[in-house]
Protein backbone atom coordinates (compact mmCIF):
# COMPACT_ATOMS: atom_id res chain seq x y z
CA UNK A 1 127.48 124.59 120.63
CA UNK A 2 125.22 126.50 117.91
CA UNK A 3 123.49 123.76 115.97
CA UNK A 4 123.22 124.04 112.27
CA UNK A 5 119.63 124.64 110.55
CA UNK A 6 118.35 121.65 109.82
CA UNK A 7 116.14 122.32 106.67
CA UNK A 8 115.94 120.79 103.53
CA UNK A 9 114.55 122.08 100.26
CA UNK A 10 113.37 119.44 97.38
CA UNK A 11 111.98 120.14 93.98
CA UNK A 12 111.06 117.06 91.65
CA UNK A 13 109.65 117.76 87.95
CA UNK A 14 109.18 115.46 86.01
CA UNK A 15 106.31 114.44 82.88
CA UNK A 16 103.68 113.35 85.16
CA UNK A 17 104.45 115.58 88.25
CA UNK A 18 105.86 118.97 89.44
CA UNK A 19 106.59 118.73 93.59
CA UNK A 20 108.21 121.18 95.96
CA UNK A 21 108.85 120.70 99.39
CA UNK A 22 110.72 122.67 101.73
CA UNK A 23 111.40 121.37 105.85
CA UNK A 24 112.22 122.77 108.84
CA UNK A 25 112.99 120.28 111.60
CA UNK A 26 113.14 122.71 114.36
CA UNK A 27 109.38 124.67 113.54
CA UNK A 28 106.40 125.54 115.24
CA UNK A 29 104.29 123.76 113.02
CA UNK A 30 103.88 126.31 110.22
CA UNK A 31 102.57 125.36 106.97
CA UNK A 32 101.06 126.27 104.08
CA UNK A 33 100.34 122.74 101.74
CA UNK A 34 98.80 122.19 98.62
CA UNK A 35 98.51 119.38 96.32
CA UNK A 36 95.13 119.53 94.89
CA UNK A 37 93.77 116.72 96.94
CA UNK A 38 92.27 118.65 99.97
CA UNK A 39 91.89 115.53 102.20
CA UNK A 40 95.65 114.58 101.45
CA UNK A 41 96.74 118.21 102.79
CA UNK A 42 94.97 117.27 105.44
CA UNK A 43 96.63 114.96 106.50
CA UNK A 44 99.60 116.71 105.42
CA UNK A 45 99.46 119.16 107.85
CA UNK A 46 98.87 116.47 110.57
CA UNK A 47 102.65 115.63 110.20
CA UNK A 48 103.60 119.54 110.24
CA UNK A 49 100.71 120.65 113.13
CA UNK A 50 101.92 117.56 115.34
CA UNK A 51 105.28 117.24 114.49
CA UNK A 52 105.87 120.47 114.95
CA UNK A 53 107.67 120.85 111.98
CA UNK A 54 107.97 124.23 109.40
CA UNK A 55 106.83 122.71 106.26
CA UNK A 56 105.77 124.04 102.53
CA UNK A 57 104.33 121.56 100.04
CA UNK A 58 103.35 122.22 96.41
CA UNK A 59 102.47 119.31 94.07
CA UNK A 60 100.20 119.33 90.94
CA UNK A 61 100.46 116.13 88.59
CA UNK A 62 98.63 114.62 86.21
CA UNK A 63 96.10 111.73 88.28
CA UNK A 64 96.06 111.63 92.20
CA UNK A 65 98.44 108.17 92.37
CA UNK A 66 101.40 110.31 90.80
CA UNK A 67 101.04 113.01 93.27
CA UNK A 68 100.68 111.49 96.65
CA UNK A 69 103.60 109.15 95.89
CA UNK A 70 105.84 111.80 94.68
CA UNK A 71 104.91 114.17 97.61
CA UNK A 72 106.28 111.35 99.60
CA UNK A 73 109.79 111.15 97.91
CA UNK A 74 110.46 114.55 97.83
CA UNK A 75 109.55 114.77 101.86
CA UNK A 76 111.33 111.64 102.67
CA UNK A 77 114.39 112.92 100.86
CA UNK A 78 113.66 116.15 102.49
CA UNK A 79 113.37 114.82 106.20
CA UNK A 80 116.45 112.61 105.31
CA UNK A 81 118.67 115.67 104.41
CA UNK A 82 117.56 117.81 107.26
CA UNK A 83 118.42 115.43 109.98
CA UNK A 84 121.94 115.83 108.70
CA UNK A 85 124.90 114.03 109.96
CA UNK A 86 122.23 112.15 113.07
CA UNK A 87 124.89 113.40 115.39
CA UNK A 88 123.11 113.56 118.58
CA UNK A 89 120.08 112.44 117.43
CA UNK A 90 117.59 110.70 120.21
CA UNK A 91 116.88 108.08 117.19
CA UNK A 92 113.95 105.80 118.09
CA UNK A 93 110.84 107.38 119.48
CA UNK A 94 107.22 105.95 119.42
CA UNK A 95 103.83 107.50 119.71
CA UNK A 96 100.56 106.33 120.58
CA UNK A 97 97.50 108.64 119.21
CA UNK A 98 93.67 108.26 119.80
CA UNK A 99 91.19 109.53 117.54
CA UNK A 100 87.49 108.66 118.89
CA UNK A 101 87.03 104.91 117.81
CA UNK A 102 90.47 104.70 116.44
CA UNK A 103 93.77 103.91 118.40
CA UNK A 104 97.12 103.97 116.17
CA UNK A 105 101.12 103.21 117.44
CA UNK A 106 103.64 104.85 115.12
CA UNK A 107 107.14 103.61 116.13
CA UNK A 108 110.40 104.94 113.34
CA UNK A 109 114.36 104.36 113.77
CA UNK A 110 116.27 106.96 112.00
CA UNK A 111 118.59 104.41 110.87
CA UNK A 112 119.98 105.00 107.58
CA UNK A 113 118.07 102.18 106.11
CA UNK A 114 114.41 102.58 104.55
CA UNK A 115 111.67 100.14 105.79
CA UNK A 116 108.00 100.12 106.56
CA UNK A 117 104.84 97.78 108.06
CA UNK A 118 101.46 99.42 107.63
CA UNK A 119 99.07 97.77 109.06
CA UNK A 120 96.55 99.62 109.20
CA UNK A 121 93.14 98.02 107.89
CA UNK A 122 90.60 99.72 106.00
CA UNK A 123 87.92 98.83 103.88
CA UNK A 124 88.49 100.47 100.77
CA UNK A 125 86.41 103.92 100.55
CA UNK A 126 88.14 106.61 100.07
CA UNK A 127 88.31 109.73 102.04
CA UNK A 128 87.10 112.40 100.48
CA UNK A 129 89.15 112.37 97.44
CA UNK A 130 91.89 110.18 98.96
CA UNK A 131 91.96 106.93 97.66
CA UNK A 132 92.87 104.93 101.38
CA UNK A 133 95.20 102.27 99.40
CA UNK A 134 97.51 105.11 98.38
CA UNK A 135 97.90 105.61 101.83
CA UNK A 136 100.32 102.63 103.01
CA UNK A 137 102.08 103.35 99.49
CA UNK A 138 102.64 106.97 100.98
CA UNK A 139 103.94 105.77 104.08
CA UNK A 140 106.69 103.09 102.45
CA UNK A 141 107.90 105.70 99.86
CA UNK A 142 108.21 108.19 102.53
CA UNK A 143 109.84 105.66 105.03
CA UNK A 144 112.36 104.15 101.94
CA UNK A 145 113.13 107.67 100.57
CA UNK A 146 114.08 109.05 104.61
CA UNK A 147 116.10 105.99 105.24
CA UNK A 148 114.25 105.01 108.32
CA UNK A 149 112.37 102.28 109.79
CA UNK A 150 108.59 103.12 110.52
CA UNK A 151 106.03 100.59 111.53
CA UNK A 152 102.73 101.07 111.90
CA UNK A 153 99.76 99.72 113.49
CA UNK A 154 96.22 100.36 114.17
CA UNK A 155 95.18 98.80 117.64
CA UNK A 156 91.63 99.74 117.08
CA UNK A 157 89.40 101.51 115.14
CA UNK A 158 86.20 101.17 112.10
CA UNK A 159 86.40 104.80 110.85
CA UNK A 160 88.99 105.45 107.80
CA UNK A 161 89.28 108.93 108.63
CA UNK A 162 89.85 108.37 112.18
CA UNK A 163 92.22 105.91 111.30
CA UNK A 164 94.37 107.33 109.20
CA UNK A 165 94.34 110.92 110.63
CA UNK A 166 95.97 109.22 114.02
CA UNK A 167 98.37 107.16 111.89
CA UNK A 168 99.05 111.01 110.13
CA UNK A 169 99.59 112.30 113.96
CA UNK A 170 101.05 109.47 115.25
CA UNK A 171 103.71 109.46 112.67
CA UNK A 172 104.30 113.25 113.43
CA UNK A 173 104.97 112.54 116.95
CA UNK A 174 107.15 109.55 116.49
CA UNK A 175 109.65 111.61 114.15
CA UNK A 176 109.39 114.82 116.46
CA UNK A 177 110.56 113.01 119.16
CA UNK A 178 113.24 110.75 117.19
CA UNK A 179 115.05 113.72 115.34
CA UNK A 180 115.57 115.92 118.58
CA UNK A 181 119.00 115.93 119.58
CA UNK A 182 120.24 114.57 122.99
CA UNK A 183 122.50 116.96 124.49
CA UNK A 184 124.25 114.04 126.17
CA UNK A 185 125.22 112.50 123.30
CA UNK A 186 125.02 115.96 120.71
CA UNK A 187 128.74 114.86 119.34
CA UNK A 188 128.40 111.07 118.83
CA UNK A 189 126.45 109.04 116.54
CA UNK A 190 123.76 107.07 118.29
CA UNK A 191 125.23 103.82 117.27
CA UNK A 192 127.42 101.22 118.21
CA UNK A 193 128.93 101.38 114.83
CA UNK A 194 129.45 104.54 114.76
CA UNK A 195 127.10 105.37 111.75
CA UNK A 196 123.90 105.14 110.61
CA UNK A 197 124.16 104.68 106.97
CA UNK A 198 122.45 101.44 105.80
């Protein structure tokens, strides 16, 4: 069986933002980001690096809030097009990432429905340019926007960077791993009810 290509291309302008995305499921990890906010490609490329997915960002808006959280619809609607139909999908994955002091579990359903628990303290600084309480607002868009359940947690750590650059990594492994298809199963619908639609 030859699979289909499972990219997705998404382009949002509107008065306060102008985003394009374009995702490849089945990458190496190329990328080339930019949204203007250098510590927010970043982490950006965390998600393509890790996840090993093919991924082109472009974003330029009019304050940082606007960006980052339309960046995250236009990938979650991205990553929910390109897993396609979820025939043969693996589904549920989970990844555990250290990064010196900190120690983050990612865990995501690709289940049709949109959902996410950050918790992930930190104390308010921002990283470089990145305010950190945009960052559990990027994490529920994306998660709502993909139709999938993601939870988050941070089982240690005091550095934000640390912190969120494994939840970043984390999160790239988790959806790697839960959008592979199982060979076993590469014409059925991991579910008992035979869809995974809301």
């Amino acid at each position: 069986m030859t699979m289909a290509k499972r990219t997705a291309s998404i382009e949002r302008n509107t008065s306060e933002t102008t985003v394009n995305v374009e995702l490849g499921l089945d990458g190496k990890g190329s990328h080339r980001i930019t949204t203007g906010i250098r510590a927010f490609d970043h982490m950006l490329t965390q998600l393509a690096q890790h996840g090993l997915f093919d991924l082109r960002i472009s974003a330029a808006g009019d304050d940082t809030h606007h960006v980052i959280e339309d960046v995250a619809i236009c990938l979650g609607r991205a990553f929910g097009q390109a897993v396609g139909d979820k025939q043969g999908l693996v589904r549920m994955a989970h990844a555990i990432v250290p990064m010196d002091d900190a120690l983050v579990m990612v865990a995501v359903d690709i289940s049709g429905r949109g959902y996410a628990r950050v918790d992930i303290p930190l104390d308010g600084q921002p990283i470089g340019e990145l305010p950190c309480d945009l960052i559990q607002h990027f994490i529920e868009t994306f998660a709502v926007e993909a139709k999938i359940n993601l939870h988050a947690k941070a089982l240690s750590g005091i550095n934000n960077h640390h912190k969120v650059e494994a939840l970043f990594k984390a999160t790239a492994r988790a959806l790697d791993n839960a959008s592979r298809i199982d060979r076993r199963i590469e014409n059925r619908i991991p579910s008992t009810k035979d869809i995974l639609d809301g």
